[in-house]
Protein backbone atom coordinates (compact mmCIF):
# COMPACT_ATOMS: atom_id res chain seq x y z
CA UNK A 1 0.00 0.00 0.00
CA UNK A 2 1.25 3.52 -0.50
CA UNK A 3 2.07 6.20 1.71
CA UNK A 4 3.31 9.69 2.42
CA UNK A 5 6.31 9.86 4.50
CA UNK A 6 6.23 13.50 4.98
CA UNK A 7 3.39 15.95 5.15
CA UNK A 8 2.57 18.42 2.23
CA UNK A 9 4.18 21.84 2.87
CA UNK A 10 3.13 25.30 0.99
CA UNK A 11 2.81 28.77 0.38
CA UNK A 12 0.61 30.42 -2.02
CA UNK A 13 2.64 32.48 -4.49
CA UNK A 14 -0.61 32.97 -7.16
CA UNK A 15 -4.16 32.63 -7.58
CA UNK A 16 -4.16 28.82 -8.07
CA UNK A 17 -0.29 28.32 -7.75
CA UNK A 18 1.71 27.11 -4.27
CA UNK A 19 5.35 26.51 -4.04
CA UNK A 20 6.28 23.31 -1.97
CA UNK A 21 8.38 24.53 0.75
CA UNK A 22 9.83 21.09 1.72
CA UNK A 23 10.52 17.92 -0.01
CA UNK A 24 6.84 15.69 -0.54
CA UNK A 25 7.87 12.03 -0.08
CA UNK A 26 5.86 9.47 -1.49
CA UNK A 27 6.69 5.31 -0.87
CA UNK A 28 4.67 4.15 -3.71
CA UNK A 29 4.28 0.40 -3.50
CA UNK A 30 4.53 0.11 -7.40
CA UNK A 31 6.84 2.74 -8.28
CA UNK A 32 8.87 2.91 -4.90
CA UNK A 33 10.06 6.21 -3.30
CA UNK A 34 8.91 9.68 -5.21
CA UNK A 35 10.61 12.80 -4.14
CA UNK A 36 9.34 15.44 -5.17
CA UNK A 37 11.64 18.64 -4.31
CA UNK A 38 10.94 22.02 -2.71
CA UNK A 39 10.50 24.88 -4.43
CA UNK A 40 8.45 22.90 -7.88
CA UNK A 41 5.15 25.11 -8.14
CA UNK A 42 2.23 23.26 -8.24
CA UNK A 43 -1.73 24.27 -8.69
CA UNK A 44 -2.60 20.77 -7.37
CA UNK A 45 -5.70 19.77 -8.77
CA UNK A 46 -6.98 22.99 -10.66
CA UNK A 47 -7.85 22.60 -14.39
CA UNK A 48 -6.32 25.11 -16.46
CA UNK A 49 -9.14 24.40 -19.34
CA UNK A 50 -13.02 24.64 -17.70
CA UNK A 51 -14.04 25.29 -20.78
CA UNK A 52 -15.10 21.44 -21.44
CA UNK A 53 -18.01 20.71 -19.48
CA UNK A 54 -17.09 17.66 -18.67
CA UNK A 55 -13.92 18.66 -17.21
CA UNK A 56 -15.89 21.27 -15.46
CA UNK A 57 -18.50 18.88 -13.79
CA UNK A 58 -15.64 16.76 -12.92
CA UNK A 59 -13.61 19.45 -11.09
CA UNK A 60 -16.76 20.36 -9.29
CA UNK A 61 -16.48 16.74 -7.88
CA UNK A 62 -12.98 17.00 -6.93
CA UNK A 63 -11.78 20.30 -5.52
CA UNK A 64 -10.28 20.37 -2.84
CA UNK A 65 -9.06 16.68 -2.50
CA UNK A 66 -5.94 15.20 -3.28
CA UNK A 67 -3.28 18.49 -2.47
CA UNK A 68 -0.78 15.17 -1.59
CA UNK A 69 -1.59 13.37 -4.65
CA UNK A 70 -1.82 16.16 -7.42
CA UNK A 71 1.34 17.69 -5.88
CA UNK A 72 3.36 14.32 -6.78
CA UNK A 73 1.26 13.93 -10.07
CA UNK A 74 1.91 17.29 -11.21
CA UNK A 75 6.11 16.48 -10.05
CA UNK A 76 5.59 13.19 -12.38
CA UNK A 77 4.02 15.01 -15.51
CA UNK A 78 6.52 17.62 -15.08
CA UNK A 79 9.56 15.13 -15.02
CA UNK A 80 8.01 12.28 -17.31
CA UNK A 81 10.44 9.84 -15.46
CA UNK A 82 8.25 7.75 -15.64
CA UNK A 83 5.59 6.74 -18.19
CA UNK A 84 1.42 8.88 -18.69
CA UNK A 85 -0.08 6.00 -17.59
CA UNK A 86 1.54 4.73 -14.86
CA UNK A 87 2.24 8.98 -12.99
CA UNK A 88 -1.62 8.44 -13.34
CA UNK A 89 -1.53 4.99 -11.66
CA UNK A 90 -0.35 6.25 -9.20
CA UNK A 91 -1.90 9.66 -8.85
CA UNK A 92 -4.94 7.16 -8.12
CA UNK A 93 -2.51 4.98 -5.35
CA UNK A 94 -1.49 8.70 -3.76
CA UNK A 95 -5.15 9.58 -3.56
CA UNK A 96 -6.25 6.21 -1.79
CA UNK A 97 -2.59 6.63 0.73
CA UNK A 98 -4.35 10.36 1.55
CA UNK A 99 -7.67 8.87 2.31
CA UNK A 100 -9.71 9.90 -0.76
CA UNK A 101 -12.49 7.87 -1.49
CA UNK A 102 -12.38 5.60 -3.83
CA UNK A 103 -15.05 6.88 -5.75
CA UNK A 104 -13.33 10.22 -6.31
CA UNK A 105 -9.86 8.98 -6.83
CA UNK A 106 -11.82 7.10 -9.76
CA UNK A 107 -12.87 10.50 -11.02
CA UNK A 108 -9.66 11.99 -10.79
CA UNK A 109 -8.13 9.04 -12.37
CA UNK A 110 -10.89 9.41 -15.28
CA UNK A 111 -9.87 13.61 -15.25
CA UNK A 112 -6.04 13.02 -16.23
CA UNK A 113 -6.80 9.85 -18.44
CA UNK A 114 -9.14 12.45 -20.32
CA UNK A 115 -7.71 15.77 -20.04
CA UNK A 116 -4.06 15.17 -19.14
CA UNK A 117 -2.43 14.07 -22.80
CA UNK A 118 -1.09 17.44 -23.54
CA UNK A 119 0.03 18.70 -20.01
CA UNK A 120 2.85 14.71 -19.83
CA UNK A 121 6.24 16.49 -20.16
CA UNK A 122 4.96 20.13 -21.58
CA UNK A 123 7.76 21.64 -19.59
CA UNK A 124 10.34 19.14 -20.62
């Protein structure tokens, strides 16, 4: 089962941006330890296109859950160490380790396997 070794430290720097102000540790039974550094920005789990209703609905559903989780996802789409599919694998594992419910992981699962394709490695 995954877990979070240490807790998720911020500071609001924008609207819908935070900077992590320590590392965000992650033991990740499938793809073992994630660090993700301090000082990466992150908007956690804000969609940057609410244009698609979908999307929009879906947010909606999922605000405000999953800081933990998106904060790592967002690390993993950023780095694209490892592959789309499995950074969403285990955005869904981080969500469960943080106590999300497993209906709303689902959705946010469903969210990045939608909406995510062009946000994997944009800042590479």
């Amino acid at each position: 089962m995954s877990r979070f070794v240490t807790t998720l430290k911020t500071e609001q720097v924008g609207r819908r941006q935070h900077t992590l102000l320590a590392d965000l540790v992650l033991a990740d039974e499938n793809a073992g330890v994630i660090v993700v550094p301090a000082g990466i920005t992150t908007n956690f789990a804000s969609l940057d296109m609410l244009h698609n209703v979908f999307l929009f609905v879906l947010f909606a559903l999922v605000s405000g859950y999953g800081n933990y989780a998106a904060t790592v996802h967002d690390w993993l789409y950023t780095t694209g160490d490892i592959s789309r599919k499995e950074a969403d694998a285990v955005l869904y594992r981080a969500l469960r380790a943080e106590g999300v419910a497993r209906w709303r992981a689902w959705l946010f699962w469903i969210g990045v396997r939608v909406g995510g394709r062009k946000h994997y490695g944009a800042s590479r």
